[in-house]
PDB file of N, CA and C in Angstrom:
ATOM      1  N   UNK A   1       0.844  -1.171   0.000  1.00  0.00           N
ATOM      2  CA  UNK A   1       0.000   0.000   0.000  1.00  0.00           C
ATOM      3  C   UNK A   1       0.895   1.243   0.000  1.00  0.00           C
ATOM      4  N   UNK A   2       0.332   1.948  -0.832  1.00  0.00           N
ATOM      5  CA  UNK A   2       1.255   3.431  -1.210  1.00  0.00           C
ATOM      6  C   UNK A   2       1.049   4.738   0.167  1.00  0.00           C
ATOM      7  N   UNK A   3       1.688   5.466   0.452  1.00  0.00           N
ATOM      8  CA  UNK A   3       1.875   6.277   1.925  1.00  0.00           C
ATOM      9  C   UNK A   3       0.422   7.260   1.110  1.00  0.00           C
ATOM     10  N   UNK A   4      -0.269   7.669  -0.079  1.00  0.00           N
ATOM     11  CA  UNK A   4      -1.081   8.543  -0.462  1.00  0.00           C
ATOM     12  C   UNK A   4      -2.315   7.707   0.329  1.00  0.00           C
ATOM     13  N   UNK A   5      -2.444   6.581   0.029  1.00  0.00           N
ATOM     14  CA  UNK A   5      -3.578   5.488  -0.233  1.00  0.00           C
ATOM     15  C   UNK A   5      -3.592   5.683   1.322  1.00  0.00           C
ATOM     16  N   UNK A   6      -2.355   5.430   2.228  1.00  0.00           N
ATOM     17  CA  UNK A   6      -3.135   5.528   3.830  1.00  0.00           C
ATOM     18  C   UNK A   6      -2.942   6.521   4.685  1.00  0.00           C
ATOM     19  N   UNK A   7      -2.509   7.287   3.299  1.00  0.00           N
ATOM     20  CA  UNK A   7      -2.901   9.007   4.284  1.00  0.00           C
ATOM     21  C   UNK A   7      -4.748   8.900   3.870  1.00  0.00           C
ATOM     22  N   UNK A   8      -4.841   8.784   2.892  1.00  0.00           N
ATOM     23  CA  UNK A   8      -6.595   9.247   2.428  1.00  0.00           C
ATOM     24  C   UNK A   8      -6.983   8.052   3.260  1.00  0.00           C
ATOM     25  N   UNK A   9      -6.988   7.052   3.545  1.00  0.00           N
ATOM     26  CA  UNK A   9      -7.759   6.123   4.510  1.00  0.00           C
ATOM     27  C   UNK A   9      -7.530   6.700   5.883  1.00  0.00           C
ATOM     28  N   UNK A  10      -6.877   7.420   5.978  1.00  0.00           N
ATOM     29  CA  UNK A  10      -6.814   7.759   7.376  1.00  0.00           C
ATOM     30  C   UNK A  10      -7.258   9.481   8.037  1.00  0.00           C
ATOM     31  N   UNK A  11      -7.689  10.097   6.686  1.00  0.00           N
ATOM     32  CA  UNK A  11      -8.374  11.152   6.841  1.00  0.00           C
ATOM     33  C   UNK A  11      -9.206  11.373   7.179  1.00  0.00           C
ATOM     34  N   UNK A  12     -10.548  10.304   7.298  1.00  0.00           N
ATOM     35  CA  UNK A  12     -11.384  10.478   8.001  1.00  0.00           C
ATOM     36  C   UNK A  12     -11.374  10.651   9.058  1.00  0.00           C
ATOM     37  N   UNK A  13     -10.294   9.835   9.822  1.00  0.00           N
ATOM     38  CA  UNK A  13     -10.354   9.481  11.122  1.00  0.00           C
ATOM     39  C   UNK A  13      -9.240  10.900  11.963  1.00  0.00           C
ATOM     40  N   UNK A  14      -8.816  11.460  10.941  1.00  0.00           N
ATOM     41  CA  UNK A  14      -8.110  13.169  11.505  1.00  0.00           C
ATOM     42  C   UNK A  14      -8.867  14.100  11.340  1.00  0.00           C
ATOM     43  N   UNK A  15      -9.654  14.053  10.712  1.00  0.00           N
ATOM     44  CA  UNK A  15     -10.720  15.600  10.104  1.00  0.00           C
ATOM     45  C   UNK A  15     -11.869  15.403  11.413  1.00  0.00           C
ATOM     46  N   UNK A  16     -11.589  14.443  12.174  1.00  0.00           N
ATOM     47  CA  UNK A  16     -13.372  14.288  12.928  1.00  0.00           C
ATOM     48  C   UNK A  16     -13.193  15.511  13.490  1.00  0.00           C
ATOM     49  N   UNK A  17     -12.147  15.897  14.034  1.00  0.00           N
ATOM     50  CA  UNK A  17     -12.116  17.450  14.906  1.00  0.00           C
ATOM     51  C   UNK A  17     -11.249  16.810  15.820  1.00  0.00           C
ATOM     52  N   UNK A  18     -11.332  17.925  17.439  1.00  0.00           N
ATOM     53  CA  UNK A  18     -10.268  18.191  18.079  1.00  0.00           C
ATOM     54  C   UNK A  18      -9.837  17.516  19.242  1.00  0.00           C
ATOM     55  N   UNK A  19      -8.747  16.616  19.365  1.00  0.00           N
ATOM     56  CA  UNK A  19      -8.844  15.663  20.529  1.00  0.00           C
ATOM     57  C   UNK A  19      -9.715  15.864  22.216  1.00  0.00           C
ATOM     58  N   UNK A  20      -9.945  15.703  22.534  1.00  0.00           N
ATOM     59  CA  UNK A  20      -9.677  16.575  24.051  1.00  0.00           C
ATOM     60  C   UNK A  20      -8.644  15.575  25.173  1.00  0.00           C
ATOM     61  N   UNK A  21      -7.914  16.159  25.426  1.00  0.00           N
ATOM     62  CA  UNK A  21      -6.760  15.495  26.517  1.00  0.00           C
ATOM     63  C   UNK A  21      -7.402  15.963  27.567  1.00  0.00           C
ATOM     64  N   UNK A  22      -7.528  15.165  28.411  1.00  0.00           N
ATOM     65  CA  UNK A  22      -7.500  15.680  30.370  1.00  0.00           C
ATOM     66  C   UNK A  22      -6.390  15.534  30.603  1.00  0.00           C
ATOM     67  N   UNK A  23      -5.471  16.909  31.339  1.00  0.00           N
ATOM     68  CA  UNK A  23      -3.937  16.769  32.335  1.00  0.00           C
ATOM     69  C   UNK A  23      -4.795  15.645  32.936  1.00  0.00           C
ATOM     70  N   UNK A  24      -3.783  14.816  33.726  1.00  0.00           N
ATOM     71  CA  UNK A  24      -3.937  14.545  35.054  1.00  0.00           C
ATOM     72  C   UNK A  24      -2.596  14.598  35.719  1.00  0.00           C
ATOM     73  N   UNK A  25      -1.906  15.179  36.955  1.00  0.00           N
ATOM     74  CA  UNK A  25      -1.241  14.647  37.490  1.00  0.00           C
ATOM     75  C   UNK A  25      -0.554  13.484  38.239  1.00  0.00           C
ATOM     76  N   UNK A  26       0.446  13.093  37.919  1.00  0.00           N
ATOM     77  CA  UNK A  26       1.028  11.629  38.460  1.00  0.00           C
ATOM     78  C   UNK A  26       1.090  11.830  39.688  1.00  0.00           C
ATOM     79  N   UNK A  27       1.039   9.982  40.204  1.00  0.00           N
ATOM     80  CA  UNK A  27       1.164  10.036  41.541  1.00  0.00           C
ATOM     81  C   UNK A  27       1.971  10.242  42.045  1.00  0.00           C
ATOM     82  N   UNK A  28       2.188  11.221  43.499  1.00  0.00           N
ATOM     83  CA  UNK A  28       3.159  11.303  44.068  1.00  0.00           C
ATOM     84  C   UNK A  28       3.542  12.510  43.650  1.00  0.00           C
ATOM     85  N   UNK A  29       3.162  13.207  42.606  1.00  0.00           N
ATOM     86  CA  UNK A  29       3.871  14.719  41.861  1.00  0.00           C
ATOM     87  C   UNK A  29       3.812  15.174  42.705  1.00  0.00           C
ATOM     88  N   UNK A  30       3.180  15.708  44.082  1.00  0.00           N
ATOM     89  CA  UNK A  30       3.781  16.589  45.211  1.00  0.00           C
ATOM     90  C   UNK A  30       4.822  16.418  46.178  1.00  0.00           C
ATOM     91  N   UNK A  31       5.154  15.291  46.426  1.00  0.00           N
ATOM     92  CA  UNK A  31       6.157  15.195  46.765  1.00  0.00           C
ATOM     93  C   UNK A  31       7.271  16.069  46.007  1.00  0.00           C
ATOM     94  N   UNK A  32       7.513  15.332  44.402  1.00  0.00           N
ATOM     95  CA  UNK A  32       8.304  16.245  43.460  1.00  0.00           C
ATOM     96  C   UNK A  32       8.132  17.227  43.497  1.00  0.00           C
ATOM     97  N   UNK A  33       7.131  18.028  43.601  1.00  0.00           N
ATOM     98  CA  UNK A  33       6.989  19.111  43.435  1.00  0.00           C
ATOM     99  C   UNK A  33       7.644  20.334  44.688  1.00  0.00           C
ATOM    100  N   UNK A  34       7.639  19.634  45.734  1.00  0.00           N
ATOM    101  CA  UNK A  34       7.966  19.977  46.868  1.00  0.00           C
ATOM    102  C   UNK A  34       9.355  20.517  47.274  1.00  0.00           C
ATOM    103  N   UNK A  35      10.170  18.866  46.781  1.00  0.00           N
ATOM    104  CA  UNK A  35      11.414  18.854  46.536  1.00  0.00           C
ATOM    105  C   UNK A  35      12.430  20.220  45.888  1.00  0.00           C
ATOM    106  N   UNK A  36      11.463  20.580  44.713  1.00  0.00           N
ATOM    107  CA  UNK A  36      11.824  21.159  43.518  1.00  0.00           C
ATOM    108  C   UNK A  36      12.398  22.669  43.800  1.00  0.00           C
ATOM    109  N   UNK A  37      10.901  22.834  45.042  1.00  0.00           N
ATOM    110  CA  UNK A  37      10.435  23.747  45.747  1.00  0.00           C
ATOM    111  C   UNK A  37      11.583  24.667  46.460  1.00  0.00           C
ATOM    112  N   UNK A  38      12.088  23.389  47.507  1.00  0.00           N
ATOM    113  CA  UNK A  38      13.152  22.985  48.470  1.00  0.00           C
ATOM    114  C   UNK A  38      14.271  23.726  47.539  1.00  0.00           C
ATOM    115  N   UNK A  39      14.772  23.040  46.948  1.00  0.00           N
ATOM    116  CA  UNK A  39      15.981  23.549  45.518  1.00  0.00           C
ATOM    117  C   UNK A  39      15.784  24.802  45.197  1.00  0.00           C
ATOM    118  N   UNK A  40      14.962  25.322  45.071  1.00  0.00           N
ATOM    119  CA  UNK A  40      14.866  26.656  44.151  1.00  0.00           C
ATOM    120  C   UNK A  40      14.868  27.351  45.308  1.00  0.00           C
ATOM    121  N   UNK A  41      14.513  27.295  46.382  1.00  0.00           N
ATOM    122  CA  UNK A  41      14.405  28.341  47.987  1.00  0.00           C
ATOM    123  C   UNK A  41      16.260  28.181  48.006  1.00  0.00           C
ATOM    124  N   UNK A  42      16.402  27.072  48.032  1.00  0.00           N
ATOM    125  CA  UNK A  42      18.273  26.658  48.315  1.00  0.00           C
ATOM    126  C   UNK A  42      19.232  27.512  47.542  1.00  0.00           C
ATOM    127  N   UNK A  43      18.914  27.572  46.354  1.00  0.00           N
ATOM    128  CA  UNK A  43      19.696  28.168  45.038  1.00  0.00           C
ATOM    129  C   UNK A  43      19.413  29.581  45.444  1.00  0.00           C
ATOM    130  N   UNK A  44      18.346  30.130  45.492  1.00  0.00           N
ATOM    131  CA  UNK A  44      18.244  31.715  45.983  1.00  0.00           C
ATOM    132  C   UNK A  44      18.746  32.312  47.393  1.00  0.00           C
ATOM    133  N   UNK A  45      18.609  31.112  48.408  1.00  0.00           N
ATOM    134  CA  UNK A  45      19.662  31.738  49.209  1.00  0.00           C
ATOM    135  C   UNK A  45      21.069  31.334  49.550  1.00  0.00           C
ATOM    136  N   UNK A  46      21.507  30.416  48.371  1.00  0.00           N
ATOM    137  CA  UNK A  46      22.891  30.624  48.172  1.00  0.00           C
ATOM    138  C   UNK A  46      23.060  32.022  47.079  1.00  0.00           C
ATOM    139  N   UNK A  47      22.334  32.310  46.372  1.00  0.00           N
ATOM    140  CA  UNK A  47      22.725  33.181  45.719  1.00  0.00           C
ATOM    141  C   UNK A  47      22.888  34.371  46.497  1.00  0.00           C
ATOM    142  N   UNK A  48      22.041  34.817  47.764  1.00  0.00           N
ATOM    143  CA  UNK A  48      21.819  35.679  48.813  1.00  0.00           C
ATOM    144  C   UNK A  48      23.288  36.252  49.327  1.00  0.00           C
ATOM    145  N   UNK A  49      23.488  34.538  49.850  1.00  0.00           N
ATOM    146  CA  UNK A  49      25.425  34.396  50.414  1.00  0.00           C
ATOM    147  C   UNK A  49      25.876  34.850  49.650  1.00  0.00           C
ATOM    148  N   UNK A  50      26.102  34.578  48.720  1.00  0.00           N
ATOM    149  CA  UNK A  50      27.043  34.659  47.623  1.00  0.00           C
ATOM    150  C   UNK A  50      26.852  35.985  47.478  1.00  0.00           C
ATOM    151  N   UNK A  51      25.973  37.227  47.244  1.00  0.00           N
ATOM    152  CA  UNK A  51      26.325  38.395  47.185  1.00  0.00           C
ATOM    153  C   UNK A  51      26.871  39.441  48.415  1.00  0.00           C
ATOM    154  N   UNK A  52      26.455  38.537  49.335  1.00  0.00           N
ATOM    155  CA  UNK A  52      26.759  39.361  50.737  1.00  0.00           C
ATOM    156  C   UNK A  52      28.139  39.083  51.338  1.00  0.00           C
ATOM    157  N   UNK A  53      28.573  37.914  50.549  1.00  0.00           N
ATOM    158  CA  UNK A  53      30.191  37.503  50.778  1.00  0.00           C
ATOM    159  C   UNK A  53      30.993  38.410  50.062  1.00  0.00           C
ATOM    160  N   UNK A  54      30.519  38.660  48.540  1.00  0.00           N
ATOM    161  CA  UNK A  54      31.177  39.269  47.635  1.00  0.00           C
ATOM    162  C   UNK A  54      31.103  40.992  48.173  1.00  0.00           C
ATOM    163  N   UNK A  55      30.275  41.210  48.767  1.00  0.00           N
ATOM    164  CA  UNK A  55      30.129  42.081  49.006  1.00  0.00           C
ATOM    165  C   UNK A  55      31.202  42.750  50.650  1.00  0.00           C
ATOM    166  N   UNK A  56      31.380  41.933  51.169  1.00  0.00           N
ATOM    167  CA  UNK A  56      32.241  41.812  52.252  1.00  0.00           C
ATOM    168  C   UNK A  56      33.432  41.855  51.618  1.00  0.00           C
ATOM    169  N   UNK A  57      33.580  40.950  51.030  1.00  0.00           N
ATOM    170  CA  UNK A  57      35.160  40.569  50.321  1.00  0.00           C
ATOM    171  C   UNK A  57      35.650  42.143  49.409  1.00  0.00           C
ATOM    172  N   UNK A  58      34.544  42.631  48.902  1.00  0.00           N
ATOM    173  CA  UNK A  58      35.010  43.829  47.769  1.00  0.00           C
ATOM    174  C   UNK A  58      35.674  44.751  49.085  1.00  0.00           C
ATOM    175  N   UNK A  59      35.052  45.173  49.798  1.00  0.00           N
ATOM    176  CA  UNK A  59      35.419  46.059  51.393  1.00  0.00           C
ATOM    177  C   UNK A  59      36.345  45.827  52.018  1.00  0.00           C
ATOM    178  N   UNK A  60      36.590  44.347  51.480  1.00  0.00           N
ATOM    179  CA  UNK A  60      38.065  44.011  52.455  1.00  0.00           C
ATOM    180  C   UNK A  60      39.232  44.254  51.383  1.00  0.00           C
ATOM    181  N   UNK A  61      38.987  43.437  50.362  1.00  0.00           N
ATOM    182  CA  UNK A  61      39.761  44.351  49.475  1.00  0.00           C
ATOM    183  C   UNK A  61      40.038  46.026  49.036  1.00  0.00           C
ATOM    184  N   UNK A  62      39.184  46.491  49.054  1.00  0.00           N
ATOM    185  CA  UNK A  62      39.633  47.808  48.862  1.00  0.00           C
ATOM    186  C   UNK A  62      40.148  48.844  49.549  1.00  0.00           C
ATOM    187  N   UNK A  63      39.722  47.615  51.325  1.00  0.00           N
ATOM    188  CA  UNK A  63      40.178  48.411  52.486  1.00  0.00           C
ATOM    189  C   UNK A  63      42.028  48.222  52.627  1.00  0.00           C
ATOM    190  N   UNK A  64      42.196  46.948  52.085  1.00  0.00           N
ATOM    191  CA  UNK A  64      43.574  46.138  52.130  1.00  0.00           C
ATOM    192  C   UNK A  64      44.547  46.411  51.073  1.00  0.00           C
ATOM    193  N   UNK A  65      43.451  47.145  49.868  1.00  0.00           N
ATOM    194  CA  UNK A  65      44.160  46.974  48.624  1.00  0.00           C
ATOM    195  C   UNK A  65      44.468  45.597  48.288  1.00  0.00           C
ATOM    196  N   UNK A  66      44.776  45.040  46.925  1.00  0.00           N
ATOM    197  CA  UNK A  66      45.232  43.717  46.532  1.00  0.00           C
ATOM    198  C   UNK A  66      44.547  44.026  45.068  1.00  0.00           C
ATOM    199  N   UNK A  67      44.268  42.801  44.769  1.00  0.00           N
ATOM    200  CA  UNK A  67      43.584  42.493  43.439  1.00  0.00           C
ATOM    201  C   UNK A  67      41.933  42.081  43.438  1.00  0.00           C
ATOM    202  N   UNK A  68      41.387  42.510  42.837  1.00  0.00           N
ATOM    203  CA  UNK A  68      39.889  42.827  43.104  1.00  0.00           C
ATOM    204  C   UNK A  68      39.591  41.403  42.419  1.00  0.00           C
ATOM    205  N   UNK A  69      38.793  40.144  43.299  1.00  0.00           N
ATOM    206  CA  UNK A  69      38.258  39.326  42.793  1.00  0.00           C
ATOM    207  C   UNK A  69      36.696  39.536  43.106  1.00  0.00           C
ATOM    208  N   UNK A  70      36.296  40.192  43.775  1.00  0.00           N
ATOM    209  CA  UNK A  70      35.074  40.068  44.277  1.00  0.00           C
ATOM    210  C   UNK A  70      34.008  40.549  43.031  1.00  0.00           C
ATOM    211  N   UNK A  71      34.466  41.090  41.991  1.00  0.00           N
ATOM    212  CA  UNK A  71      33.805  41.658  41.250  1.00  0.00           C
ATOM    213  C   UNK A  71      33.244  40.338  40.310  1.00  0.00           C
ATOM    214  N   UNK A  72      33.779  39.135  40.645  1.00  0.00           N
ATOM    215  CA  UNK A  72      33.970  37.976  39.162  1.00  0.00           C
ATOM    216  C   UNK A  72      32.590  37.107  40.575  1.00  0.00           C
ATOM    217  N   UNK A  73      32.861  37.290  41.658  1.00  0.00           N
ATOM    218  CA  UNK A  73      32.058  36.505  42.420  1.00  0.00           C
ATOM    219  C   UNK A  73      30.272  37.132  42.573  1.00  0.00           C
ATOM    220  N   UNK A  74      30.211  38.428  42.394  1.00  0.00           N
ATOM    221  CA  UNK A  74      29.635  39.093  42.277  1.00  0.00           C
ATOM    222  C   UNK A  74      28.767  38.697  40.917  1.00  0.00           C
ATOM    223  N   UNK A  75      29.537  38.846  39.801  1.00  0.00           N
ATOM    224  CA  UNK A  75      28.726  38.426  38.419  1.00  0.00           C
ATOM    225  C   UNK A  75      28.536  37.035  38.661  1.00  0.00           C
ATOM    226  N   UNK A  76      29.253  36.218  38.924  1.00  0.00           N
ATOM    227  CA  UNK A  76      28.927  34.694  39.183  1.00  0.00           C
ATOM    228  C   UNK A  76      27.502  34.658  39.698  1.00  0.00           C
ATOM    229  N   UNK A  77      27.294  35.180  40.875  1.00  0.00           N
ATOM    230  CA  UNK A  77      25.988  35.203  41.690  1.00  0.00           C
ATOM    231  C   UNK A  77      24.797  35.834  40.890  1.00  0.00           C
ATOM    232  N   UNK A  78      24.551  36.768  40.213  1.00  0.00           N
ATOM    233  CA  UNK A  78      23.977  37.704  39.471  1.00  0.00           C
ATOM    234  C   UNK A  78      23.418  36.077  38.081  1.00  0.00           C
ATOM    235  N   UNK A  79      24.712  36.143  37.364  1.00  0.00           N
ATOM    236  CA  UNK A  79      24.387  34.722  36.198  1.00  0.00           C
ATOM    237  C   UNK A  79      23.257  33.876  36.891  1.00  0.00           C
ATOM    238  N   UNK A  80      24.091  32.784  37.629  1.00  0.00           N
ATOM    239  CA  UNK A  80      23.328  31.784  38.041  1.00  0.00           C
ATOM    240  C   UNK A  80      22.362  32.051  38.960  1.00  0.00           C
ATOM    241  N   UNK A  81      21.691  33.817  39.260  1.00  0.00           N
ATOM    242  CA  UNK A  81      20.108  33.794  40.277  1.00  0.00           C
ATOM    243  C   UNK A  81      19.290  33.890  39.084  1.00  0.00           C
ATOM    244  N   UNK A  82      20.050  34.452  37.811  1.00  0.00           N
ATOM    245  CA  UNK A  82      18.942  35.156  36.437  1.00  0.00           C
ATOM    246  C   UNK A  82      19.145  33.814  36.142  1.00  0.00           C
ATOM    247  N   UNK A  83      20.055  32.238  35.824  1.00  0.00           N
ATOM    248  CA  UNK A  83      19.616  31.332  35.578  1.00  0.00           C
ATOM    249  C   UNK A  83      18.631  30.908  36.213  1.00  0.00           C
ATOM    250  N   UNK A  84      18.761  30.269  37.837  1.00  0.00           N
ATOM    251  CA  UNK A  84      17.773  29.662  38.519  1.00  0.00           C
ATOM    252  C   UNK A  84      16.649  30.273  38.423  1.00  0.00           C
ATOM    253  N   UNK A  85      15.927  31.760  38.688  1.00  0.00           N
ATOM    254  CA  UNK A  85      14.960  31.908  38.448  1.00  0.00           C
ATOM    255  C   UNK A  85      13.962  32.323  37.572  1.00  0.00           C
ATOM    256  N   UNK A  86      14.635  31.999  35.800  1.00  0.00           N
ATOM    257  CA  UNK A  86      14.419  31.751  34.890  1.00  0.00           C
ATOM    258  C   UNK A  86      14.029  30.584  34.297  1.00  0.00           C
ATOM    259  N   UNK A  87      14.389  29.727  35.091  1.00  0.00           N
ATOM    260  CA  UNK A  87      14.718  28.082  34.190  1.00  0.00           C
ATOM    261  C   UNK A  87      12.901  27.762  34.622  1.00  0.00           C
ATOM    262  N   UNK A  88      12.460  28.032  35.689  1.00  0.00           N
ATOM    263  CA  UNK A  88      10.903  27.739  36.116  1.00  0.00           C
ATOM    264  C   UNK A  88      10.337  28.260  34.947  1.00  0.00           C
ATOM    265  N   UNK A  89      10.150  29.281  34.416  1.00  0.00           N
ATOM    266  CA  UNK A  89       9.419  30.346  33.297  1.00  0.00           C
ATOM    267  C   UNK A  89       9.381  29.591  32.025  1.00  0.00           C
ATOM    268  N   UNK A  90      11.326  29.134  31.802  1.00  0.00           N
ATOM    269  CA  UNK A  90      11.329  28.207  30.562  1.00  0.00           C
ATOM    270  C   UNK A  90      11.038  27.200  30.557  1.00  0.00           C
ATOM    271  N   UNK A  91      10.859  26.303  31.563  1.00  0.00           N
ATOM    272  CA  UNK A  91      10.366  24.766  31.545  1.00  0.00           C
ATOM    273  C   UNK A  91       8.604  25.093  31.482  1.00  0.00           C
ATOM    274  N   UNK A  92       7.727  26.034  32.094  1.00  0.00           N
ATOM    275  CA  UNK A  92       6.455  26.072  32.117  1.00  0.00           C
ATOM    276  C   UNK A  92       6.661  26.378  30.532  1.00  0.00           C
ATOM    277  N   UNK A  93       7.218  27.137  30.051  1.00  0.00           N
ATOM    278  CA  UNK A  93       6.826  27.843  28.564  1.00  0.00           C
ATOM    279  C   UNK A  93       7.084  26.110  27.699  1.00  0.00           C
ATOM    280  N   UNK A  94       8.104  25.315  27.932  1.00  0.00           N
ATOM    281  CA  UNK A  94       7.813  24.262  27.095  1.00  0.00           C
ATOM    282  C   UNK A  94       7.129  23.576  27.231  1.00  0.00           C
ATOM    283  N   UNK A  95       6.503  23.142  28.377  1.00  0.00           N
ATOM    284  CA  UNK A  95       6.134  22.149  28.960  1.00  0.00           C
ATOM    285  C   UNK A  95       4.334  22.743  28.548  1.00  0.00           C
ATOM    286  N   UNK A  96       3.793  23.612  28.233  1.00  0.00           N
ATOM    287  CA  UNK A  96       2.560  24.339  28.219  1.00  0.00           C
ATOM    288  C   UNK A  96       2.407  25.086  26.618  1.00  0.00           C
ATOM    289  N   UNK A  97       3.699  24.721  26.058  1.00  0.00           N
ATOM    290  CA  UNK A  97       3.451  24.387  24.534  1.00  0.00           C
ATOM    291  C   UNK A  97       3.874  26.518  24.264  1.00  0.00           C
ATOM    292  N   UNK A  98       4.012  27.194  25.051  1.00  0.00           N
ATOM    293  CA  UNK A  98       4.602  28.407  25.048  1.00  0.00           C
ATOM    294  C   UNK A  98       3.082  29.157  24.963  1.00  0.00           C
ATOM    295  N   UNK A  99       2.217  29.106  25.583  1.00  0.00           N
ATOM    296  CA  UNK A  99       1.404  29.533  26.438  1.00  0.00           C
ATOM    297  C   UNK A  99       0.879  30.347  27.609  1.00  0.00           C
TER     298      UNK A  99
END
């Protein structure tokens, strides 16, 4: 059988109209969800540390003089808070078909 022959046999059965899906959530998804929760509270207040260290450290340096690293720890923290609390936005946007 030719791929034309069972596309047209199978047109009827695509033209009826529009599926309907029900979400349902899996079992146990709150737990996961919880977890996830846990992580993303964790990541924001390491990111917290992480600016209030850098922020200590720039003061001690400039009070001490030396070589300024605090500025690289500083952007480090800044990157990965605009990662972590971005990545929620982009996983809903795929996951919800960009919606």
């Amino acid at each position: 059988m030719s791929a034309t022959a069972l596309l047209l046999d199978a047109y009827p059965l695509l033209a009826q109209g529009e599926i309907k899906i029900t979400p349902k959530a899996p079992p146990e998804s709150e737990r996961l969800l919880n977890i996830v929760r846990y992580i993303s509270w964790l990541a924001m207040l390491a990111g917290i540390a992480s600016l209030i260290y850098a922020g200590g450290k720039f003061g001690w340096e400039r009070f001490h003089g030396g070589a300024l690293e605090s500025p690289k720890i500083v952007l480090g923290a800044l990157i990965g808070g605009i990662l972590s609390t971005s990545a929620g936005g982009v996983m809903n946007a795929i996951v919800t078909g960009g919606g």
